[in-house]
PDB file of N, CA and C in Angstrom:
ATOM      1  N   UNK A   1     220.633  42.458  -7.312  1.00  0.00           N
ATOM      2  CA  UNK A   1     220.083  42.194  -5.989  1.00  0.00           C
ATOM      3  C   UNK A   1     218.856  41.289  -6.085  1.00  0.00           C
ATOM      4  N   UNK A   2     218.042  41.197  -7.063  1.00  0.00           N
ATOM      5  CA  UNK A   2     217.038  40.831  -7.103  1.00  0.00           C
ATOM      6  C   UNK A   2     217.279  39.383  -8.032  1.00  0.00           C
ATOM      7  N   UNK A   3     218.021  38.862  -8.862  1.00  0.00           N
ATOM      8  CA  UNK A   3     218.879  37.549  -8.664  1.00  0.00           C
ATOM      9  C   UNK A   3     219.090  37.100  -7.580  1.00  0.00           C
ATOM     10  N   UNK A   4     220.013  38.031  -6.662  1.00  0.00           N
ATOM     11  CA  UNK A   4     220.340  37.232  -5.673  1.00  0.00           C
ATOM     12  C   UNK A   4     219.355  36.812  -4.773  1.00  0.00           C
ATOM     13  N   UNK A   5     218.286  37.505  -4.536  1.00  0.00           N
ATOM     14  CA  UNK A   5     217.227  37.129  -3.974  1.00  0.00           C
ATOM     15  C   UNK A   5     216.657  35.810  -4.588  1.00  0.00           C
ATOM     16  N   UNK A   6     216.423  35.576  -5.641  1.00  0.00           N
ATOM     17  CA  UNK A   6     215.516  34.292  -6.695  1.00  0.00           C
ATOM     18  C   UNK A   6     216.713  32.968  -6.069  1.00  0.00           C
ATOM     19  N   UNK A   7     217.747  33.008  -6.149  1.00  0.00           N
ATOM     20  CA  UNK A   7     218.402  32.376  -6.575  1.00  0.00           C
ATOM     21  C   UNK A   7     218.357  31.632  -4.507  1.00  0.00           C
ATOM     22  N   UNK A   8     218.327  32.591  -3.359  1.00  0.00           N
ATOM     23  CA  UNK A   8     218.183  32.377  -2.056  1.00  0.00           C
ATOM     24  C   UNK A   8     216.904  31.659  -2.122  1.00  0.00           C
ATOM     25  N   UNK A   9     216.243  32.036  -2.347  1.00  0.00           N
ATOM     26  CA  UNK A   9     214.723  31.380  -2.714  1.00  0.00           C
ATOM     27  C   UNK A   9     214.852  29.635  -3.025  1.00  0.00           C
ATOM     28  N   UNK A  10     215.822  30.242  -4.522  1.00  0.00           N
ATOM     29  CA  UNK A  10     215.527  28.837  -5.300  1.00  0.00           C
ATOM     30  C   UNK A  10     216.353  27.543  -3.914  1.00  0.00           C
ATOM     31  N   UNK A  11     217.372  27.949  -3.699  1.00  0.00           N
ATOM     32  CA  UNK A  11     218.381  27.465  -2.814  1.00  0.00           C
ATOM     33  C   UNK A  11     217.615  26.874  -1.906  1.00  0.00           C
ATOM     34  N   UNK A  12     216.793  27.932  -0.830  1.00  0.00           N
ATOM     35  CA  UNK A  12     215.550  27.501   0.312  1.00  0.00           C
ATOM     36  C   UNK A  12     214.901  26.356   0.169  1.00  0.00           C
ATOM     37  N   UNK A  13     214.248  26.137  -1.239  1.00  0.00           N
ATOM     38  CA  UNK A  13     212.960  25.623  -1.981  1.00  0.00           C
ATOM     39  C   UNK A  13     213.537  24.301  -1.926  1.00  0.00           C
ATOM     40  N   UNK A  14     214.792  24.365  -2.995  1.00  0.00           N
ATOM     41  CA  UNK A  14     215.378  22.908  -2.771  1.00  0.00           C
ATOM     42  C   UNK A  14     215.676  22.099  -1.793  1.00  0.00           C
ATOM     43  N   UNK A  15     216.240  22.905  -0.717  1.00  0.00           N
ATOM     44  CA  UNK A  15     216.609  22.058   0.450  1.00  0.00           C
ATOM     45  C   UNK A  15     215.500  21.878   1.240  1.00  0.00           C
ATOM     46  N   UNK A  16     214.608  22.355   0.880  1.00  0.00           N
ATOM     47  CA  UNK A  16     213.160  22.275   1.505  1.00  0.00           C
ATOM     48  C   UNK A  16     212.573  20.494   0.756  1.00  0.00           C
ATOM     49  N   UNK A  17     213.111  21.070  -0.822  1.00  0.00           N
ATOM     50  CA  UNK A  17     212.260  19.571  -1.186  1.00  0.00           C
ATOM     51  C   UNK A  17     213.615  18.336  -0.647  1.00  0.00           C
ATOM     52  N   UNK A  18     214.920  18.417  -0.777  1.00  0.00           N
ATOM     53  CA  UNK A  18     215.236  17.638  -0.110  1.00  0.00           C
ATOM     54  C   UNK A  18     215.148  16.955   1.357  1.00  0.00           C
ATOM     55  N   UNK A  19     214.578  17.684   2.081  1.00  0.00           N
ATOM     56  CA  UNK A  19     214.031  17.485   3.290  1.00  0.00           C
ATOM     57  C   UNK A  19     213.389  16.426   3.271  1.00  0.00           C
ATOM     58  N   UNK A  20     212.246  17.067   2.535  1.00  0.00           N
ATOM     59  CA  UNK A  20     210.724  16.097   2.846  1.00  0.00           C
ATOM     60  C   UNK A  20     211.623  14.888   1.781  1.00  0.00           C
ATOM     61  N   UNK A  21     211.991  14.694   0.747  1.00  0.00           N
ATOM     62  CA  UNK A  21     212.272  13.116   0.760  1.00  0.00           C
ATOM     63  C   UNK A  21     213.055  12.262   1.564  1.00  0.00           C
ATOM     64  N   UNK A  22     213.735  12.830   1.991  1.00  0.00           N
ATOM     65  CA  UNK A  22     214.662  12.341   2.785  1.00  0.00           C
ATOM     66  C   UNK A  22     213.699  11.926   4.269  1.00  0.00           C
ATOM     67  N   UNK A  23     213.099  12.958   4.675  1.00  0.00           N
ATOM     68  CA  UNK A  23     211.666  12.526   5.526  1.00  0.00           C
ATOM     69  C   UNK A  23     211.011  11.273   5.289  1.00  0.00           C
ATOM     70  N   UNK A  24     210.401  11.183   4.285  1.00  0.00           N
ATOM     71  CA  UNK A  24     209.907  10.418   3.629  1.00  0.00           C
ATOM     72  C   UNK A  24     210.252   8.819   3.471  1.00  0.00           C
ATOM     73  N   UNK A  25     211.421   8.776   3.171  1.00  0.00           N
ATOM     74  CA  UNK A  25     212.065   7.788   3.507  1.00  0.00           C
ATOM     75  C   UNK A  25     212.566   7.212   4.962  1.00  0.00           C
ATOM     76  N   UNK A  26     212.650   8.084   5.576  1.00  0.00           N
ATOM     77  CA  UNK A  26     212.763   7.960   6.877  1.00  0.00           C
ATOM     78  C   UNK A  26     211.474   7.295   7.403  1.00  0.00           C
ATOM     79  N   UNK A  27     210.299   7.705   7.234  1.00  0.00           N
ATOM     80  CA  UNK A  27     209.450   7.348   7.699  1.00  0.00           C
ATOM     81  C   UNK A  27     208.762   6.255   7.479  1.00  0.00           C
ATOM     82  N   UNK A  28     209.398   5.579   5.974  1.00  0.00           N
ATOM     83  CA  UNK A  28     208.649   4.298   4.956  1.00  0.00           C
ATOM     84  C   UNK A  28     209.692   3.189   5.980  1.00  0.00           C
ATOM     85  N   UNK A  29     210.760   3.377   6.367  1.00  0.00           N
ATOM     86  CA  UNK A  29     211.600   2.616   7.406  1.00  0.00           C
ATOM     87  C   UNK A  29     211.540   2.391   7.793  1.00  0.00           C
ATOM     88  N   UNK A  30     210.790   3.762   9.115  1.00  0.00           N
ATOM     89  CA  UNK A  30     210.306   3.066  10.427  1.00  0.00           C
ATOM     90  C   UNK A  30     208.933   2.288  10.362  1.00  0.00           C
ATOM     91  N   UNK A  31     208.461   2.507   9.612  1.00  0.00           N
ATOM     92  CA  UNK A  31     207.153   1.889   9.029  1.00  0.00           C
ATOM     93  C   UNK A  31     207.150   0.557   8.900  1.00  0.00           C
ATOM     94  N   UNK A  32     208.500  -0.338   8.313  1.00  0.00           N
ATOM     95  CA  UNK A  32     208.744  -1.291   7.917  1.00  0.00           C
ATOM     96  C   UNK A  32     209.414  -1.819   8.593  1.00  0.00           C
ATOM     97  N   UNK A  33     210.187  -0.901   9.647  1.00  0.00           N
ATOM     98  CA  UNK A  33     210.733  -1.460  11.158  1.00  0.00           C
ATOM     99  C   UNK A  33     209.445  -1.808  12.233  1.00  0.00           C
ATOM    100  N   UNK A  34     208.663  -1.141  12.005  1.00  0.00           N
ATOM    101  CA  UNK A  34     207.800  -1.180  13.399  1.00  0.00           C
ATOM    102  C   UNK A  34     206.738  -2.550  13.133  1.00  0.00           C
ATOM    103  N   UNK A  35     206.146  -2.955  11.640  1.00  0.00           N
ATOM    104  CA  UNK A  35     205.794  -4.145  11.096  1.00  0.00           C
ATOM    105  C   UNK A  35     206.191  -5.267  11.002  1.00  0.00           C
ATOM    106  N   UNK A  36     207.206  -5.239  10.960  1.00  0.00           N
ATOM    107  CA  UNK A  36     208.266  -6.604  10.425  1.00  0.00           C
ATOM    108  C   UNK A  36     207.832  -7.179  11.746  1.00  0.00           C
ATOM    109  N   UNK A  37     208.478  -6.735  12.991  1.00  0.00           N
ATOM    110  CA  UNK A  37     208.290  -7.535  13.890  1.00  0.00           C
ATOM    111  C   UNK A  37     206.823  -8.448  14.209  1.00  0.00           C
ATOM    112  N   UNK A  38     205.540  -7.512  13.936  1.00  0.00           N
ATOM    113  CA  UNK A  38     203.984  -8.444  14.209  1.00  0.00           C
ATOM    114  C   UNK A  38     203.872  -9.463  13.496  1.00  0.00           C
ATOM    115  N   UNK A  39     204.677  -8.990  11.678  1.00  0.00           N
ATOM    116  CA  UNK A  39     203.991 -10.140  11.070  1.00  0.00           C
ATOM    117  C   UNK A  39     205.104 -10.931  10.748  1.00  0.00           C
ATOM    118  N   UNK A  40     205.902 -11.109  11.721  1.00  0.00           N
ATOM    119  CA  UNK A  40     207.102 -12.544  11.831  1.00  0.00           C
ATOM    120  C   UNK A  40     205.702 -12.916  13.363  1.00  0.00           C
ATOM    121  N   UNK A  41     205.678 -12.345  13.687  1.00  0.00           N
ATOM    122  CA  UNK A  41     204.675 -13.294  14.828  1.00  0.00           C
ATOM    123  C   UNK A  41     203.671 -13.602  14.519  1.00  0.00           C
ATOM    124  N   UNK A  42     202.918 -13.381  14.002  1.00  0.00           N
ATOM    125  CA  UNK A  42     201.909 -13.775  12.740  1.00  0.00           C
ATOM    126  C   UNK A  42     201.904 -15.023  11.953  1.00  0.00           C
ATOM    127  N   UNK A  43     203.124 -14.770  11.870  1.00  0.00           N
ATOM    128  CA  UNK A  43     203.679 -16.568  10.600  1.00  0.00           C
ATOM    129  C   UNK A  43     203.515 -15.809   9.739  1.00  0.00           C
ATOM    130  N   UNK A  44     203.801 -14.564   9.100  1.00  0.00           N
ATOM    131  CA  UNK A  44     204.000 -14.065   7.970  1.00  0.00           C
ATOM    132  C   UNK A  44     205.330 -13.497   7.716  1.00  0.00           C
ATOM    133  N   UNK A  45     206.026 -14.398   6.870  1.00  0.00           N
ATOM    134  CA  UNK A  45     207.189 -14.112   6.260  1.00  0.00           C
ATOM    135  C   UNK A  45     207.153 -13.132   4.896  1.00  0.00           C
ATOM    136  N   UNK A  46     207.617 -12.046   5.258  1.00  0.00           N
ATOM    137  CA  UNK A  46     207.183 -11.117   3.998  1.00  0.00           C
ATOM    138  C   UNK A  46     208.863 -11.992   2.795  1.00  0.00           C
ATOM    139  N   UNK A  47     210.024 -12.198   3.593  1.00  0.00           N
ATOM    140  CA  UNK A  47     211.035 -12.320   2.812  1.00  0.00           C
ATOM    141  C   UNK A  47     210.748 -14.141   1.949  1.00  0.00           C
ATOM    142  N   UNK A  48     210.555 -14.766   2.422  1.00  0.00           N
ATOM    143  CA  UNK A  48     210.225 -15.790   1.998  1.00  0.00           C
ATOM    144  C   UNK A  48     209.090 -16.135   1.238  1.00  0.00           C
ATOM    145  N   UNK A  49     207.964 -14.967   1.024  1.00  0.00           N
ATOM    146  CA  UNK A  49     207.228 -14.895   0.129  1.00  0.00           C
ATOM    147  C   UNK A  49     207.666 -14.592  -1.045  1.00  0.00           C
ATOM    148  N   UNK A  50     208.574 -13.034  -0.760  1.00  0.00           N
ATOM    149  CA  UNK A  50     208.921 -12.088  -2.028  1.00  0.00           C
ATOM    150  C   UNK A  50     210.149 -13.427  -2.934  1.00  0.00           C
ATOM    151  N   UNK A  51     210.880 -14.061  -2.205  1.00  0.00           N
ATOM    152  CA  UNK A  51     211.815 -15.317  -3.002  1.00  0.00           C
ATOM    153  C   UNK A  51     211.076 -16.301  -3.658  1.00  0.00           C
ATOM    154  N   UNK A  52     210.101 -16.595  -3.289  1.00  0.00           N
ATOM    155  CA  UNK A  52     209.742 -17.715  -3.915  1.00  0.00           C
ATOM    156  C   UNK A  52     208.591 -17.346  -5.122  1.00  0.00           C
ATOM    157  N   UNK A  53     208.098 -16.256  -4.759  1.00  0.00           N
ATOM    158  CA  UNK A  53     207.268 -15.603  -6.013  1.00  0.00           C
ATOM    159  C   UNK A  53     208.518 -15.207  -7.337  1.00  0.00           C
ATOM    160  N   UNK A  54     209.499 -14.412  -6.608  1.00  0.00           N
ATOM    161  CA  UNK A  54     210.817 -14.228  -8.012  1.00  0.00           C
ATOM    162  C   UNK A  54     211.207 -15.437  -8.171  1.00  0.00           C
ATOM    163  N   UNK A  55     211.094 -16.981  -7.882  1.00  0.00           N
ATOM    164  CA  UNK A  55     211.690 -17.805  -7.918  1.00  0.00           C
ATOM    165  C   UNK A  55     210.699 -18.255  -8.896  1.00  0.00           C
ATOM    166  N   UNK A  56     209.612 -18.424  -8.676  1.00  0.00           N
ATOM    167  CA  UNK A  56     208.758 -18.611  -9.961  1.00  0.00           C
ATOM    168  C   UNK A  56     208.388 -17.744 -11.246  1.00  0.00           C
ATOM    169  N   UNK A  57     208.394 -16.559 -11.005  1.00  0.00           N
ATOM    170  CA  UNK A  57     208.889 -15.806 -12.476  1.00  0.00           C
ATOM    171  C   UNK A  57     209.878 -16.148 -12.869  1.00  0.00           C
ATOM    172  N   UNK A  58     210.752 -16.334 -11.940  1.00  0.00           N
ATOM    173  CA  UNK A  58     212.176 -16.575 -12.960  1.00  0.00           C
ATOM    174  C   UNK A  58     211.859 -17.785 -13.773  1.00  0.00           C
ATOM    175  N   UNK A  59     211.425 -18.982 -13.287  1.00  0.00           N
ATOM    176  CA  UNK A  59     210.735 -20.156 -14.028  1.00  0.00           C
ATOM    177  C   UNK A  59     210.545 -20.148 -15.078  1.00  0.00           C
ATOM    178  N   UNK A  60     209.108 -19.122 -14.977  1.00  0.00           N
ATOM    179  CA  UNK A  60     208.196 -18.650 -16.106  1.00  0.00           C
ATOM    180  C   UNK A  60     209.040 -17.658 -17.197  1.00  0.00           C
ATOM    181  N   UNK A  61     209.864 -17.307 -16.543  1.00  0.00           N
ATOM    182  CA  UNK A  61     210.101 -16.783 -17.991  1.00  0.00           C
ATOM    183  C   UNK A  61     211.483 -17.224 -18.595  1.00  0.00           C
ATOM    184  N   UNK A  62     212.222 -18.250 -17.840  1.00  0.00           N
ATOM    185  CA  UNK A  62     213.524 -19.430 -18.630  1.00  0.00           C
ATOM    186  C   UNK A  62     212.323 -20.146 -19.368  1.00  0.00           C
ATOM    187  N   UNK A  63     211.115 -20.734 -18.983  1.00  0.00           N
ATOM    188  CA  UNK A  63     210.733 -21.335 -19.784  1.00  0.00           C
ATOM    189  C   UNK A  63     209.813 -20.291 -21.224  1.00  0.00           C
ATOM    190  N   UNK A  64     209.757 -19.347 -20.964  1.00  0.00           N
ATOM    191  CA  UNK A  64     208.937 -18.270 -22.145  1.00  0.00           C
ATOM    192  C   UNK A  64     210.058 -18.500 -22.926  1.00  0.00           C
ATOM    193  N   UNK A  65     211.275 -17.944 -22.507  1.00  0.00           N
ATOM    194  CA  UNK A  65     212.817 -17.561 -23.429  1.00  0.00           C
ATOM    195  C   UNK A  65     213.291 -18.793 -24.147  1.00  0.00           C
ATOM    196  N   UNK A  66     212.945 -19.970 -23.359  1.00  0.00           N
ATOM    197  CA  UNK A  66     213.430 -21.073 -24.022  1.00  0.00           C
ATOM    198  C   UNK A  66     212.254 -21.613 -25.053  1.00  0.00           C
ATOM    199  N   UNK A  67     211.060 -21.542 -25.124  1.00  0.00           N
ATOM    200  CA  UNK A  67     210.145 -21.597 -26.320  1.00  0.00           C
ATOM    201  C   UNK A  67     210.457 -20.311 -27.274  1.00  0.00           C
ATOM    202  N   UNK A  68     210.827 -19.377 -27.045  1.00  0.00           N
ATOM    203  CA  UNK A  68     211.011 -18.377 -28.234  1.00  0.00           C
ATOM    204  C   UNK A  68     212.038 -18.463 -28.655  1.00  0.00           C
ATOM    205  N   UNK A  69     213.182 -19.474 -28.080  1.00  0.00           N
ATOM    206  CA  UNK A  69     214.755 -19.447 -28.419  1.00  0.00           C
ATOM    207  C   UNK A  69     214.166 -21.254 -29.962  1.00  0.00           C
ATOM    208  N   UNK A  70     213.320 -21.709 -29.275  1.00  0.00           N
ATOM    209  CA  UNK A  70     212.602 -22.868 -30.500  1.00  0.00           C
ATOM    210  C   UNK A  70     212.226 -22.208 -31.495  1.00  0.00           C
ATOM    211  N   UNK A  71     211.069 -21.762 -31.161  1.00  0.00           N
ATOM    212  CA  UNK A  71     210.403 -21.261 -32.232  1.00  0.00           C
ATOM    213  C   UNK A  71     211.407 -20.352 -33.250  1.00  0.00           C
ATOM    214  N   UNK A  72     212.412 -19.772 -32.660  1.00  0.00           N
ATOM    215  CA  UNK A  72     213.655 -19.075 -33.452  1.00  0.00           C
ATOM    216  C   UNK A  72     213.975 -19.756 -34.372  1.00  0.00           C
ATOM    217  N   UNK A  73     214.412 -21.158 -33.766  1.00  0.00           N
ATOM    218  CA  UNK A  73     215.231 -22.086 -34.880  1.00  0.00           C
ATOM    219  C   UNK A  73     214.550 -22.846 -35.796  1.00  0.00           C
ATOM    220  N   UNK A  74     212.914 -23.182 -35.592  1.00  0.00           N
ATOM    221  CA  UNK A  74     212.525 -23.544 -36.480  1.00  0.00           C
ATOM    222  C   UNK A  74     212.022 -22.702 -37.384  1.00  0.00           C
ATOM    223  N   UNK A  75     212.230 -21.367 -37.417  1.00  0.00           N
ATOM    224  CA  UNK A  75     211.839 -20.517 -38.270  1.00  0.00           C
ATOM    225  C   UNK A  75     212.752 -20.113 -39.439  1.00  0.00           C
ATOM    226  N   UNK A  76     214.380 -20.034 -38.713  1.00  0.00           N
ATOM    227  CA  UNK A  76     215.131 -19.611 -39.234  1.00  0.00           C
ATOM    228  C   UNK A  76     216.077 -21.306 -39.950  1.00  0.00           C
ATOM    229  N   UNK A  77     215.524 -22.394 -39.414  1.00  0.00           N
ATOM    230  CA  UNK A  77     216.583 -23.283 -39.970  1.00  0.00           C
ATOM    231  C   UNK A  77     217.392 -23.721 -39.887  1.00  0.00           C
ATOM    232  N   UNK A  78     217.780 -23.018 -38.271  1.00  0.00           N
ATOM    233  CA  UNK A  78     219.033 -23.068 -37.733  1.00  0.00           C
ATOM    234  C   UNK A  78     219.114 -24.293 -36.283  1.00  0.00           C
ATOM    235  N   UNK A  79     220.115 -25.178 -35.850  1.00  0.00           N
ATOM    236  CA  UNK A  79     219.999 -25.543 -34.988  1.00  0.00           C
ATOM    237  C   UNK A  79     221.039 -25.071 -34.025  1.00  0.00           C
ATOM    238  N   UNK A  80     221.064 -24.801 -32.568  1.00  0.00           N
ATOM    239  CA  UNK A  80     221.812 -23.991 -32.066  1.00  0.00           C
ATOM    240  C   UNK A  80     222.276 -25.430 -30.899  1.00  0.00           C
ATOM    241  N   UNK A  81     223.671 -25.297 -31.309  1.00  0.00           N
ATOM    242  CA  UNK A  81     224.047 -26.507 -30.007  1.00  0.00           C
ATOM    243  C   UNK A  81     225.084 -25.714 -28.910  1.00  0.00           C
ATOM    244  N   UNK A  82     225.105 -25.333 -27.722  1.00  0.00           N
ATOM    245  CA  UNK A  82     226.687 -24.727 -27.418  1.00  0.00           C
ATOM    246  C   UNK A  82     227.029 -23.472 -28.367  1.00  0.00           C
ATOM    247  N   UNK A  83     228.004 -23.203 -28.420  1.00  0.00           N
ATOM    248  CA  UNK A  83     228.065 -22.153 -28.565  1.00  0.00           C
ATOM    249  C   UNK A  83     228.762 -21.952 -30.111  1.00  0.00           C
ATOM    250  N   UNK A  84     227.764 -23.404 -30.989  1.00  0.00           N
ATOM    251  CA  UNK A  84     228.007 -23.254 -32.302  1.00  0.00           C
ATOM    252  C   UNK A  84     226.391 -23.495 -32.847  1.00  0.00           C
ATOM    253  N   UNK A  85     226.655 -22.718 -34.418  1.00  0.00           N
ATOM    254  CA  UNK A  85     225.416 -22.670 -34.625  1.00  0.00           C
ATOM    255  C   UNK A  85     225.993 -23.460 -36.211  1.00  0.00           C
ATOM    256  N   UNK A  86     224.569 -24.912 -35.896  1.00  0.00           N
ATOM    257  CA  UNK A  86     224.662 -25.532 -37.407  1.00  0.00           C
ATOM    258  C   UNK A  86     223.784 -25.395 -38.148  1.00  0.00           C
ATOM    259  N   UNK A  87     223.646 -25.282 -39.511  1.00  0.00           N
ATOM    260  CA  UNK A  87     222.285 -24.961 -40.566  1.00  0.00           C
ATOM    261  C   UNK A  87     221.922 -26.365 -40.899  1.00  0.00           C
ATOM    262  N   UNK A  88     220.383 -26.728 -40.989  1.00  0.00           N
ATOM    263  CA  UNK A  88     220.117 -28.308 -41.328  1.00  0.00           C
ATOM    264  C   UNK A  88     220.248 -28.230 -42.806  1.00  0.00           C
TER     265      UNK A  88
END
């Protein structure tokens, strides 16, 4: 009996914490529903910011990958053309 009690509890507790996230999210929504609209009148494009900032990391780091993909080959000796690799 006293299992079954813990276990009603535990049951309660959870759907209790599923609640509040699910709340939670609900509320980060309307939050982001009720904003969007001022700051498009504003001249603030939140979506056209967030693209062009990932548009420049992405940049920054084809060009990081492509200096460490160099520095690879002059370390190792190797020159990499396509999708063959020749030794000098």
């Amino acid at each position: 009996m006293k299992q079954l009690l813990f276990n009603i509890i535990a049951l309660v507790a959870g759907l209790f914490v599923l609640m509040l996230s699910g709340m939670f999210v609900l509320l980060i929504s309307l939050v982001v529903l009720i904003i969007a609209p001022f700051a498009r009148k504003r001249g603030i494009n939140l979506d056209a910011r967030a693209r062009s900032k990932w548009r420049e990391d992405m940049e920054r780091f084809k060009q990081t990958r492509s200096n460490q993909t160099k520095s690879q080959e002059a370390r190792s000796g190797e020159v990499i053309e396509g999708d063959y690799k020749r030794v000098k």
